[in-house]
C-alpha atoms as a PDB file:
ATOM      1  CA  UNK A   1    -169.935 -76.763-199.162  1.00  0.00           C
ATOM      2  CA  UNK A   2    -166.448 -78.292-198.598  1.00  0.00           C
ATOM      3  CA  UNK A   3    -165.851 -78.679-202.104  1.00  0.00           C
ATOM      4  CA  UNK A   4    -166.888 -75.232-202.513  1.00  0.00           C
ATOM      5  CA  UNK A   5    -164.359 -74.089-200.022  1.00  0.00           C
ATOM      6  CA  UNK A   6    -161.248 -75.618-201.386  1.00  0.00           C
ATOM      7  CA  UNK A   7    -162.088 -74.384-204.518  1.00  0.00           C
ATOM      8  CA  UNK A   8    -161.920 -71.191-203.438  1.00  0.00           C
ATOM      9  CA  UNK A   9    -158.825 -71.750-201.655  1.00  0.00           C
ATOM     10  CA  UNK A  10    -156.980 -73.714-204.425  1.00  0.00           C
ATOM     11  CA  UNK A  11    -157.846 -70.419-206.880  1.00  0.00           C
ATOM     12  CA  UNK A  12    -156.607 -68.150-204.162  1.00  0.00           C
ATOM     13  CA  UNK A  13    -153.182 -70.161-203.351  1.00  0.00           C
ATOM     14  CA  UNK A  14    -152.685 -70.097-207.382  1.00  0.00           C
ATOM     15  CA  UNK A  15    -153.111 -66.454-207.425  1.00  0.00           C
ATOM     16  CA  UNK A  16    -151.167 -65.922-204.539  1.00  0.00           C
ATOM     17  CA  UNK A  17    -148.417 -67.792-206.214  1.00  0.00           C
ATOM     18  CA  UNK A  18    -149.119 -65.918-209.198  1.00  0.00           C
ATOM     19  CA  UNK A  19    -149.001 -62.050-207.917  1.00  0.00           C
ATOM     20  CA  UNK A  20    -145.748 -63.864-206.037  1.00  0.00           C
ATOM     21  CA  UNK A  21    -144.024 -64.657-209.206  1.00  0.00           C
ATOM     22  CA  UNK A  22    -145.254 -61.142-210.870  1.00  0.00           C
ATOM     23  CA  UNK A  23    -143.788 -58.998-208.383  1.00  0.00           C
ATOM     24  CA  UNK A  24    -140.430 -60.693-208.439  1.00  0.00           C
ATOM     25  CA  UNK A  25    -140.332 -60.982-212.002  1.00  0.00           C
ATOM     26  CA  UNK A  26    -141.320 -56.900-212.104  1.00  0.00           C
ATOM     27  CA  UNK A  27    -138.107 -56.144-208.703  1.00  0.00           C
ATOM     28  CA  UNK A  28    -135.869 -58.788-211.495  1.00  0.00           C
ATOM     29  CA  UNK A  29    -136.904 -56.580-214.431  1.00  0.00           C
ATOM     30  CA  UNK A  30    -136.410 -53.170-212.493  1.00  0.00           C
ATOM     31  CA  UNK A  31    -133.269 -53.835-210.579  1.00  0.00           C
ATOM     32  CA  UNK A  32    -131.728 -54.869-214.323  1.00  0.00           C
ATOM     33  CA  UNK A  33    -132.846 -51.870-215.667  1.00  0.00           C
ATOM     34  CA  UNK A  34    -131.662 -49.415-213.142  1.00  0.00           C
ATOM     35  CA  UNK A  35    -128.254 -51.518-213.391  1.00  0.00           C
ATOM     36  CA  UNK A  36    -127.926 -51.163-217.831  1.00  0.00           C
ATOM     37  CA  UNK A  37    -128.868 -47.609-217.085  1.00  0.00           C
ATOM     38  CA  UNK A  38    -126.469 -46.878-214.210  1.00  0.00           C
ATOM     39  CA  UNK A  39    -123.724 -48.718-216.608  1.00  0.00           C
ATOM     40  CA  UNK A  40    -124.892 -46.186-219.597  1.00  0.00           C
ATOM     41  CA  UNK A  41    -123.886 -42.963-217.213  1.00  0.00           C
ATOM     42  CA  UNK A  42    -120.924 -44.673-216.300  1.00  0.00           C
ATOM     43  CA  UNK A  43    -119.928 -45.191-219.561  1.00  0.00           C
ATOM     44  CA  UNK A  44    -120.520 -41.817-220.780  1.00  0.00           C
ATOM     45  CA  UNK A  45    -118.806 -39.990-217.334  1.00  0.00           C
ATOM     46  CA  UNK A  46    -115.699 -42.149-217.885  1.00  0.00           C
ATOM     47  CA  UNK A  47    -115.715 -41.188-222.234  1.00  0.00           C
ATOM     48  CA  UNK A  48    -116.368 -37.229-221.376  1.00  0.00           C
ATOM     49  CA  UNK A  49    -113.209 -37.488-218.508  1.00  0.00           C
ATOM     50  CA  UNK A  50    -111.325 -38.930-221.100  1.00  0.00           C
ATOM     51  CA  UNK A  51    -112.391 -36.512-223.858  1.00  0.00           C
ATOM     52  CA  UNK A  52    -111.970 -33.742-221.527  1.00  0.00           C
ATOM     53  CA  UNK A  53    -108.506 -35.098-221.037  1.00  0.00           C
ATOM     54  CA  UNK A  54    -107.337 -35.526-224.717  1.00  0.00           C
ATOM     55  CA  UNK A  55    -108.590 -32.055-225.661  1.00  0.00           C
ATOM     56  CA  UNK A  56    -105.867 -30.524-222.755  1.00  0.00           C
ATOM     57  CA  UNK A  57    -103.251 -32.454-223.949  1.00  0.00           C
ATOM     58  CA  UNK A  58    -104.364 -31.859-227.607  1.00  0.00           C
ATOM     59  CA  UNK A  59    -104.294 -28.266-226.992  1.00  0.00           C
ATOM     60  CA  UNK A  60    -100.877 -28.096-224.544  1.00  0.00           C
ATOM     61  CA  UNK A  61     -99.134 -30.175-227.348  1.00  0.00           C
ATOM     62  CA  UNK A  62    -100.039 -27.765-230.278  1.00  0.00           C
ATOM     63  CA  UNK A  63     -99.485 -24.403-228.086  1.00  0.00           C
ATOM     64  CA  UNK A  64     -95.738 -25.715-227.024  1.00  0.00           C
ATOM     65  CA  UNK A  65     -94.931 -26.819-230.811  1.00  0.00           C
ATOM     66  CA  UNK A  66     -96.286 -23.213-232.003  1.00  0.00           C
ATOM     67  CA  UNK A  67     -93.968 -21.201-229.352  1.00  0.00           C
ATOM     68  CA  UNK A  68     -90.836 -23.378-230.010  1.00  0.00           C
ATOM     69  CA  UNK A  69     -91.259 -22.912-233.553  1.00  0.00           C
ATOM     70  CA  UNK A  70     -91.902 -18.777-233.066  1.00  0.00           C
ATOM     71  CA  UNK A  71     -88.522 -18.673-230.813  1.00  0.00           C
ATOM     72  CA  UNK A  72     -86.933 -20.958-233.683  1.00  0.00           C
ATOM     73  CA  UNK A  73     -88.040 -17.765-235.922  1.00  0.00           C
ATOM     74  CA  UNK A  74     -87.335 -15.123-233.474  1.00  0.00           C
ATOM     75  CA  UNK A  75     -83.642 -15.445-233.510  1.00  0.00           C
ATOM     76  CA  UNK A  76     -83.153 -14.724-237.231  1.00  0.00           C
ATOM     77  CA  UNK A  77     -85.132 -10.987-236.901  1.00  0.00           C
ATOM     78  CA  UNK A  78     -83.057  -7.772-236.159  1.00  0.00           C
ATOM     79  CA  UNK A  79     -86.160  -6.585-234.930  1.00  0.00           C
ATOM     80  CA  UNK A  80     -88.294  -8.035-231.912  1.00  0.00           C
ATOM     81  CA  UNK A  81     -91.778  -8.123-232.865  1.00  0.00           C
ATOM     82  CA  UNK A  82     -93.105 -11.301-230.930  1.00  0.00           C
ATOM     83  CA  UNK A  83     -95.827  -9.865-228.532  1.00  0.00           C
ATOM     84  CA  UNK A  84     -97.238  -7.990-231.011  1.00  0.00           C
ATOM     85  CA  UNK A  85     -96.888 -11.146-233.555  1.00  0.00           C
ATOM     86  CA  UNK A  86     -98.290 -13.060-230.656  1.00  0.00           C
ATOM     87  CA  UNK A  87    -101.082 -11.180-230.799  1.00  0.00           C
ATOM     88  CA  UNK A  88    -102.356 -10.977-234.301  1.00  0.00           C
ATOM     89  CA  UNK A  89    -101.556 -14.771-234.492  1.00  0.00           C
ATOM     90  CA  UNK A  90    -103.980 -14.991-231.539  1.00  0.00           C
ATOM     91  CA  UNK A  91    -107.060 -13.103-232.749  1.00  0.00           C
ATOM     92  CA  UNK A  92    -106.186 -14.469-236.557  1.00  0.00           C
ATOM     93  CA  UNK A  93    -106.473 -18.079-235.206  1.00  0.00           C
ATOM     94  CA  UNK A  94    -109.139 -17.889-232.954  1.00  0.00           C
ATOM     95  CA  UNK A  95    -111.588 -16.195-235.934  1.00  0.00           C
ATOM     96  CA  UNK A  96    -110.330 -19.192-238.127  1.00  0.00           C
ATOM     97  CA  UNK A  97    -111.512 -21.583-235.643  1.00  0.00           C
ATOM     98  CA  UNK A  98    -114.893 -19.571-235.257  1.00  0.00           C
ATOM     99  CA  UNK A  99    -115.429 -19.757-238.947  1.00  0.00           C
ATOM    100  CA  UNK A 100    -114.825 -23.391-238.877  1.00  0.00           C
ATOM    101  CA  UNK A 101    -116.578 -24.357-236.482  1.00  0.00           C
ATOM    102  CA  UNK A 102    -119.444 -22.902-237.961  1.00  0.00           C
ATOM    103  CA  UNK A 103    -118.971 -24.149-241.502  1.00  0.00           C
ATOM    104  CA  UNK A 104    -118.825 -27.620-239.912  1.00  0.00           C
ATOM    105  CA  UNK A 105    -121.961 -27.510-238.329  1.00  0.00           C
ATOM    106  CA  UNK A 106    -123.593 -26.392-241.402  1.00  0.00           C
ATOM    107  CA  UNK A 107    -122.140 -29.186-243.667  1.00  0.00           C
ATOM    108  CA  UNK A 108    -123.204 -31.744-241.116  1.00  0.00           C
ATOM    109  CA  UNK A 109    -126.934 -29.854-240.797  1.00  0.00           C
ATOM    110  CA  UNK A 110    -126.959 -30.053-244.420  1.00  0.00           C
ATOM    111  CA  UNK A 111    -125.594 -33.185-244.996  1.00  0.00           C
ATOM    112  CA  UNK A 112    -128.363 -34.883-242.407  1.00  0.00           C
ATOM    113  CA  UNK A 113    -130.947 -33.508-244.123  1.00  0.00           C
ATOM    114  CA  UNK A 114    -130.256 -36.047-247.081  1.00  0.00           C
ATOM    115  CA  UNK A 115    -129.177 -38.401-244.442  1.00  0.00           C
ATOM    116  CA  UNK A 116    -131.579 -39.211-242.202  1.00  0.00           C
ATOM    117  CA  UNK A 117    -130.241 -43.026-241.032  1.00  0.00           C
ATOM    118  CA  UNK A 118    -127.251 -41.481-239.615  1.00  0.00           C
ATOM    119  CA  UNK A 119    -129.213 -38.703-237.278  1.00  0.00           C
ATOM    120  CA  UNK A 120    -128.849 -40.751-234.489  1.00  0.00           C
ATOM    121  CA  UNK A 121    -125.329 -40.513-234.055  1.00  0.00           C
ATOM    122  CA  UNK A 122    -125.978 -36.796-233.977  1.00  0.00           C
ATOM    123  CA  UNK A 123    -128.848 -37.188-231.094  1.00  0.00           C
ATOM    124  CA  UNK A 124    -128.395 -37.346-227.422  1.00  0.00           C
ATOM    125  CA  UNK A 125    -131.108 -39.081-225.849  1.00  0.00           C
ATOM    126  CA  UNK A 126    -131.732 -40.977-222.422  1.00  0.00           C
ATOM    127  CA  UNK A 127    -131.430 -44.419-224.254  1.00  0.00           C
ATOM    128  CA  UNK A 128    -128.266 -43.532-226.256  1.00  0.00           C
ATOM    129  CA  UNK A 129    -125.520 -45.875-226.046  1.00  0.00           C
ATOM    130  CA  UNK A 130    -122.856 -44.569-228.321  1.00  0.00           C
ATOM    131  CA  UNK A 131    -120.694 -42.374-225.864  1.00  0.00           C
ATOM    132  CA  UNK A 132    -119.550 -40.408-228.963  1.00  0.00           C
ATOM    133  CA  UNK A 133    -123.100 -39.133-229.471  1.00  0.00           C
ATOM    134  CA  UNK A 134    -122.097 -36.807-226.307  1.00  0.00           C
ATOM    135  CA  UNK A 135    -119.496 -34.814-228.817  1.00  0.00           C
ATOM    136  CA  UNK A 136    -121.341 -34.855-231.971  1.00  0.00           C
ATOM    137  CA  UNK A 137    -124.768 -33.724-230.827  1.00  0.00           C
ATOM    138  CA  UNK A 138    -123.248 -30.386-230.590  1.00  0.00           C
ATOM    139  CA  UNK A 139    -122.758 -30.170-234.304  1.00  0.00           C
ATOM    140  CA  UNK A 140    -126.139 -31.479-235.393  1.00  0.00           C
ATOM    141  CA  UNK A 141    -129.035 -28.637-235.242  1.00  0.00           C
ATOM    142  CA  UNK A 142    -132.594 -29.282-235.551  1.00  0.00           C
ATOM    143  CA  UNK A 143    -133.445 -26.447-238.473  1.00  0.00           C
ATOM    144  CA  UNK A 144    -132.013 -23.790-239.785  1.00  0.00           C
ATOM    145  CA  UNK A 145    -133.361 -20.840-237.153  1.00  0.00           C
ATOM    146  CA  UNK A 146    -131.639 -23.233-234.227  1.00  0.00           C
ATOM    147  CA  UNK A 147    -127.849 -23.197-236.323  1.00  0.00           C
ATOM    148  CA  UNK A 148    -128.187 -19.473-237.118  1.00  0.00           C
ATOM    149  CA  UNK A 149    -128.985 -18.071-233.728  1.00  0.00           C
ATOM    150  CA  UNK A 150    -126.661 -20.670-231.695  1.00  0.00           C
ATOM    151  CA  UNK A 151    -123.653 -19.511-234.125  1.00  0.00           C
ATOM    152  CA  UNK A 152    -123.971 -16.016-233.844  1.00  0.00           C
ATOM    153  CA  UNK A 153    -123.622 -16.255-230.277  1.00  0.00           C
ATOM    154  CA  UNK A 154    -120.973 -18.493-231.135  1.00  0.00           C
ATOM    155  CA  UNK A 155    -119.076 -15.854-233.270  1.00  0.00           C
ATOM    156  CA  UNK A 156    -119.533 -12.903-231.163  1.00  0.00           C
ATOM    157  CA  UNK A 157    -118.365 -14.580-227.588  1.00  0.00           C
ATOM    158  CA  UNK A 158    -115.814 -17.308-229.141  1.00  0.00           C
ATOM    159  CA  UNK A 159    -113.099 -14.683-229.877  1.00  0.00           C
ATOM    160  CA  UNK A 160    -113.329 -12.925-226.595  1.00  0.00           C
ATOM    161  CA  UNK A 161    -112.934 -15.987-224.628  1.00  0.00           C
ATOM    162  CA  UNK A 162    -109.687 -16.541-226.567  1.00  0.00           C
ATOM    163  CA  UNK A 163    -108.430 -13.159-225.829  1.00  0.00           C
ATOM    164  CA  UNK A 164    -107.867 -14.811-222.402  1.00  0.00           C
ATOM    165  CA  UNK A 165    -107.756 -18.485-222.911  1.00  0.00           C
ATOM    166  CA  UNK A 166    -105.750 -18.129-226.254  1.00  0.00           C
ATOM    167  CA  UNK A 167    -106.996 -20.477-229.404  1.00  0.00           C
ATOM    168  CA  UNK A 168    -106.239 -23.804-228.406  1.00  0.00           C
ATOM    169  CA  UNK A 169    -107.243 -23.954-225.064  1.00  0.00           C
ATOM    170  CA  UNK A 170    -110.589 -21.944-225.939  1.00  0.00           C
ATOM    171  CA  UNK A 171    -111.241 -24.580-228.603  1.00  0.00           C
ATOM    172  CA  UNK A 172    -110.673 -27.695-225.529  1.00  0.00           C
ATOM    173  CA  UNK A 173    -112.485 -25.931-223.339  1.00  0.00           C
ATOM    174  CA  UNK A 174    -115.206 -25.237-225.949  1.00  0.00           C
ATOM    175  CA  UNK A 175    -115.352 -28.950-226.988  1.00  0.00           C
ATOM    176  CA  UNK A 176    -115.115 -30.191-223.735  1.00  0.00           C
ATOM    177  CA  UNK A 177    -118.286 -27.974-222.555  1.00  0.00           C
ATOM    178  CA  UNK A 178    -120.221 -29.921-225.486  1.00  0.00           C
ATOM    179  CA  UNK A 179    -119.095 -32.891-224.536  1.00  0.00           C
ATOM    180  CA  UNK A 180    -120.035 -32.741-220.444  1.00  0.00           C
ATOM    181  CA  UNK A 181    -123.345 -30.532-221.227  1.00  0.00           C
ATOM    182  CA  UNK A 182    -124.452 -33.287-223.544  1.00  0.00           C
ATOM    183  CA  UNK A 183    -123.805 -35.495-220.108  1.00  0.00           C
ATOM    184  CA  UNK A 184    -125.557 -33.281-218.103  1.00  0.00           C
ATOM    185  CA  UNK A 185    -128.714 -33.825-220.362  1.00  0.00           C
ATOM    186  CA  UNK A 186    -128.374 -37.583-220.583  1.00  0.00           C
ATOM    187  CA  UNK A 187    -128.254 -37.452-216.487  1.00  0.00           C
ATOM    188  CA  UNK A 188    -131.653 -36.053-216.344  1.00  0.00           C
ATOM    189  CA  UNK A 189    -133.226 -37.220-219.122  1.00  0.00           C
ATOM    190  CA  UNK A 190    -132.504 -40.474-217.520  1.00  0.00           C
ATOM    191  CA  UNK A 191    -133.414 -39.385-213.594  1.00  0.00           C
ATOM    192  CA  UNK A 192    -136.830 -37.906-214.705  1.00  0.00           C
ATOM    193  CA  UNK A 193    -137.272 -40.640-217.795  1.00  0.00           C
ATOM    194  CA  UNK A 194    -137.582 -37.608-220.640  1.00  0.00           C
ATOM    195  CA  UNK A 195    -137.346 -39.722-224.035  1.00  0.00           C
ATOM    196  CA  UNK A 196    -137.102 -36.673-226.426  1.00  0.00           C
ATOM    197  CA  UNK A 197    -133.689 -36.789-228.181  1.00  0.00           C
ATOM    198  CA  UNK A 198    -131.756 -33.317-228.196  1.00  0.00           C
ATOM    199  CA  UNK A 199    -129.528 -31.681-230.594  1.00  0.00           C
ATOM    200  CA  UNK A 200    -127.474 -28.507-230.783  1.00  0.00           C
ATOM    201  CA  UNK A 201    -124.673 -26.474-229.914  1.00  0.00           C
ATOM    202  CA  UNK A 202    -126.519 -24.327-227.104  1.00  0.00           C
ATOM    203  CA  UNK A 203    -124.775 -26.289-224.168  1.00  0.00           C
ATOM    204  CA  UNK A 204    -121.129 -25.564-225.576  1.00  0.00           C
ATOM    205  CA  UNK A 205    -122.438 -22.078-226.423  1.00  0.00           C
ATOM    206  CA  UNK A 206    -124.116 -21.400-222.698  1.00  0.00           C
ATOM    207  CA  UNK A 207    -120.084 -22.766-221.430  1.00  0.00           C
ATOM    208  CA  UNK A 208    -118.953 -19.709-223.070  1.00  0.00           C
ATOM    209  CA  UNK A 209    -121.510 -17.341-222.091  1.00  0.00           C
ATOM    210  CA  UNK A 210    -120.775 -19.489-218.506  1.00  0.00           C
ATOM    211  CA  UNK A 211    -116.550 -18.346-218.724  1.00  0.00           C
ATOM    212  CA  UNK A 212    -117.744 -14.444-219.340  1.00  0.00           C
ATOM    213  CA  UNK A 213    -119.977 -14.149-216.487  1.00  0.00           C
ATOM    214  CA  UNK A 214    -117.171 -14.867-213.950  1.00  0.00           C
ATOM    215  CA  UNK A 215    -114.099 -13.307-215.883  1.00  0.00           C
ATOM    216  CA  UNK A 216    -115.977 -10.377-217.199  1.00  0.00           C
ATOM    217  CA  UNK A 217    -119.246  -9.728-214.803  1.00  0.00           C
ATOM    218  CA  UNK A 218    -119.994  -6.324-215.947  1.00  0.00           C
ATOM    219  CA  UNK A 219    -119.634  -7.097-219.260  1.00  0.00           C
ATOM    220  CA  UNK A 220    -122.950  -5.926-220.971  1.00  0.00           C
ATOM    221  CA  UNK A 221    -125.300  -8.352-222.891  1.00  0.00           C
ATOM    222  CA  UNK A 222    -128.390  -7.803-225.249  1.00  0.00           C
ATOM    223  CA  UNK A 223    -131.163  -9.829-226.416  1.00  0.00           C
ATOM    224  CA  UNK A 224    -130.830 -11.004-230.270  1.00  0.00           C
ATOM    225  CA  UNK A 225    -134.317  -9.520-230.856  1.00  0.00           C
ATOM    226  CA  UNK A 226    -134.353  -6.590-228.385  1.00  0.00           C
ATOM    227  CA  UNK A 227    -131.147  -5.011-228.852  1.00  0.00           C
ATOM    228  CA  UNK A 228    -131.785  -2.240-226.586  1.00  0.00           C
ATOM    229  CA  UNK A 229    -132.549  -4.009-223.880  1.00  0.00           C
ATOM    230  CA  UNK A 230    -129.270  -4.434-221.686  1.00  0.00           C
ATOM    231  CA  UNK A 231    -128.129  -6.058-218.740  1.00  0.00           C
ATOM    232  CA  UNK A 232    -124.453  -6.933-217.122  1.00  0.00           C
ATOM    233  CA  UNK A 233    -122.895 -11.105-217.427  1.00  0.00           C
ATOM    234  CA  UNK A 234    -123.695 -11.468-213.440  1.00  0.00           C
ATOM    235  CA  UNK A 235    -127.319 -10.726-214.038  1.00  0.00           C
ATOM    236  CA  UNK A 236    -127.028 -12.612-216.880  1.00  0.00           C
ATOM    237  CA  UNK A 237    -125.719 -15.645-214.694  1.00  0.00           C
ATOM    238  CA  UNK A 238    -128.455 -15.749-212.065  1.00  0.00           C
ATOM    239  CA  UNK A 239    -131.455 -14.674-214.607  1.00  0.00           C
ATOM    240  CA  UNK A 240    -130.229 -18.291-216.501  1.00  0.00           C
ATOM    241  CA  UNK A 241    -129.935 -20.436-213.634  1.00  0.00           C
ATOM    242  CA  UNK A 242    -133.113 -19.455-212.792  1.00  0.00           C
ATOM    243  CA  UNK A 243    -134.647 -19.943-216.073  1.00  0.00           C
ATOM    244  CA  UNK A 244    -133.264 -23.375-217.092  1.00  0.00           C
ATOM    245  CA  UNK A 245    -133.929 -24.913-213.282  1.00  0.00           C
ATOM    246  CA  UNK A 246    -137.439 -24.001-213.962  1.00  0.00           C
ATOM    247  CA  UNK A 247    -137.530 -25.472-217.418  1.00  0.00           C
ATOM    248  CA  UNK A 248    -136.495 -28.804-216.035  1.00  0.00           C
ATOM    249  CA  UNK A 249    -139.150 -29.080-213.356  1.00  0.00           C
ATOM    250  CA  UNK A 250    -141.719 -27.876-215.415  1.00  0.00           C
ATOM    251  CA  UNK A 251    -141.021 -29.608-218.712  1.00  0.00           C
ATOM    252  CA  UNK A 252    -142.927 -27.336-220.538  1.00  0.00           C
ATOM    253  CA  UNK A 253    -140.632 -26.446-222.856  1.00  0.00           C
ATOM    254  CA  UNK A 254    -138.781 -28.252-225.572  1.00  0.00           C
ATOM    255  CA  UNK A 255    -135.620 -26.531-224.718  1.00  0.00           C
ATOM    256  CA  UNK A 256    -132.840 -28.661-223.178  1.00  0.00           C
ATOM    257  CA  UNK A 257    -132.754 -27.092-220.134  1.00  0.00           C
ATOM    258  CA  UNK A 258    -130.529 -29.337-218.596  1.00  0.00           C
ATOM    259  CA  UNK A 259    -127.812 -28.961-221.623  1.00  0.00           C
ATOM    260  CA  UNK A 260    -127.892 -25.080-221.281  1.00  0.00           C
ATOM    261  CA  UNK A 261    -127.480 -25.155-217.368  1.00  0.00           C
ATOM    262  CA  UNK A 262    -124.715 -27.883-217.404  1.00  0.00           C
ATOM    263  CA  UNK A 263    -122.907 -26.109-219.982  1.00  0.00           C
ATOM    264  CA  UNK A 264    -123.340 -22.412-218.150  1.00  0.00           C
ATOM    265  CA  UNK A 265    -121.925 -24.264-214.631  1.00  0.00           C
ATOM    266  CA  UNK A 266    -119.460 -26.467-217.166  1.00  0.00           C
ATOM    267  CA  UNK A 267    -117.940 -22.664-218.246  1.00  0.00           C
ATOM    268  CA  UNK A 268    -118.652 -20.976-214.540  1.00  0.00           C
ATOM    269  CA  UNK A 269    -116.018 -23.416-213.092  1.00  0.00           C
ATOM    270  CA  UNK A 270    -113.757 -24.170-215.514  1.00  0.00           C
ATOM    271  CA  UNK A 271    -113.227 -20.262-215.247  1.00  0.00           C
ATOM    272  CA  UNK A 272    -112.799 -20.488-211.266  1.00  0.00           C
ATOM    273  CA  UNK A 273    -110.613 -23.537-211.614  1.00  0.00           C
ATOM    274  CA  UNK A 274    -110.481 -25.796-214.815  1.00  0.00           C
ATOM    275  CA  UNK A 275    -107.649 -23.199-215.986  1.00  0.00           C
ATOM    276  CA  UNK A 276    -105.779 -24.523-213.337  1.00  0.00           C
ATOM    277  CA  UNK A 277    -106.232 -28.204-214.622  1.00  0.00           C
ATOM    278  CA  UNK A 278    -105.428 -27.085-217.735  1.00  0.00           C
ATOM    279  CA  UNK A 279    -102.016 -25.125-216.935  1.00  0.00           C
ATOM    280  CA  UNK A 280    -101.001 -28.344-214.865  1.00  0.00           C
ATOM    281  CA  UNK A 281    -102.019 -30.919-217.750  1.00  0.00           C
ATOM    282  CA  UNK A 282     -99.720 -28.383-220.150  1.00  0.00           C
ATOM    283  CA  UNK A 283     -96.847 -28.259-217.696  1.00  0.00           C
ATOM    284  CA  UNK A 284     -96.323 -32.561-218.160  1.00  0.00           C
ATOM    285  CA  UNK A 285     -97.136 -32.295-221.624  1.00  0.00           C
ATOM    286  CA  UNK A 286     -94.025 -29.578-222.460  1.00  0.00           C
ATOM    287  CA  UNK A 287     -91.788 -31.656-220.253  1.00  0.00           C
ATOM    288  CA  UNK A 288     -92.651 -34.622-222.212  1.00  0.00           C
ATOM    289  CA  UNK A 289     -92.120 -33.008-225.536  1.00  0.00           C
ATOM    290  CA  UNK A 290     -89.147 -30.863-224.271  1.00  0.00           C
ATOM    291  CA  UNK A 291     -87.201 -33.878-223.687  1.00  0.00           C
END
């Protein structure tokens, strides 16, 4: 009977010992991996701040070296036609930059077709570690249906949004929204631990539809397949929020609802305030360059 007894209680101290050494072994594994994923976010915040910030100064450089050379060129014409040169030069450029940004994406669509070990730098995904993945996602579609409808919105809204942003800054802003919606989706794919990889230009595209809805709010909008069927940008606005928050608790869908709504809020605020960034990152750049 003794015997009996502390055998039982030798097997029970061993197990004791043993669920002891599991459980810290499981808080050791769990604490590291909330730590490598917390340094992954990081990682890719501090990249799309610092993306964000070389598109602004990108774009400030190139729009103070195209008006010094147009008042270079203005003083040799009898004639002053540089508002309305302004403006052709505007629309001209902008539908330029439409046209190829859109042949891009289909050369790289086509191109990873044939390609298939180099899709993954063209993926955003919870586990991705390559910060420029955030960027290049947006130029990476998953067939041909998914290019053609995200650049037709693309086409129709891009120009209008440089009507009042002008070319360069509509083409930071643009790449920036790719860049921070791509973040957006990483953020949640990690925080709800989704492990389907995403692709596509619908965040960057959703920024833009984001920018109208506050500049233009009675601007009307259609459905691609229902043409008739109208309704104003600030309808437009809330109907979307409310669609893409339920997408993300329900995870039905395989939509990226958390790209579209980052990149709609991405475009909602940058019209409210990033302009203001923007004009204040150009103002140090033309002093700079002015010198």
């Amino acid at each position: 009977m003794f015997s009996l007894q502390a055998c039982l209680w030798r097997n029970f101290t061993v197990q004791r010992r043993f669920l002891g050494k599991f459980a810290h072994s499981h808080k050791k594994s769990s604490r590291a991996s909330f730590n490598l994923k917390g340094s992954r976010l990081t990682k890719h915040f501090l990249f799309s701040v610092g993306f964000t910030g070389c598109t602004m100064i990108g774009g400030s450089a190139y729009e103070n070296f195209s008006s010094s050379s147009k008042q270079k060129l203005s003083r040799y014409q009898l004639i002053d036609f540089t508002s309305l040169q302004n403006n052709v030069d505007r629309i001209n450029l902008s539908h330029k930059i439409a046209i190829g940004i859109t042949a891009l994406n289909f050369a790289i669509w086509l191109g990873l077709r044939k390609s298939a070990s180099m899709r993954h730098f063209f993926e955003v995904a919870a586990h991705s570690r390559r910060s420029s993945s955030l960027i290049l996602a947006a130029f990476n579609h998953a067939n041909f249906i998914h290019f053609a409808v995200n650049m037709f919105v693309f086409n129709n809204i891009f120009p209008n949004v440089s009507h009042s942003l002008g070319p360069a800054q509509t083409l930071a802003f643009y790449l920036s929204a790719a860049c921070w919606s791509s973040f957006g989706s990483i953020v949640y794919k990690t925080l709800a631990s989704v492990h389907i990889a995403s692709v596509g230009a619908s965040g960057a595209v959703y920024a833009l539809v984001g920018f109208i809805c506050y500049e233009f709010p009675s601007t009307p909008f259609a459905i691609i397949f229902l043409p008739s069927f109208t309704f104003t940008a600030a309808s437009l606005f809330k109907g979307a929020i409310v669609f893409e928050t339920l997408g993300m608790i329900s995870r039905i869908s395989l939509l990226d609802h958390a790209a579209h709504l980052s990149g709609l809020l991405f475009g909602y605020m940058y019209a409210a305030e990033g302009r203001k960034l923007y004009k204040a990152v150009k103002h140090y750049v033309c002093r700079i360059l002015d010198r």
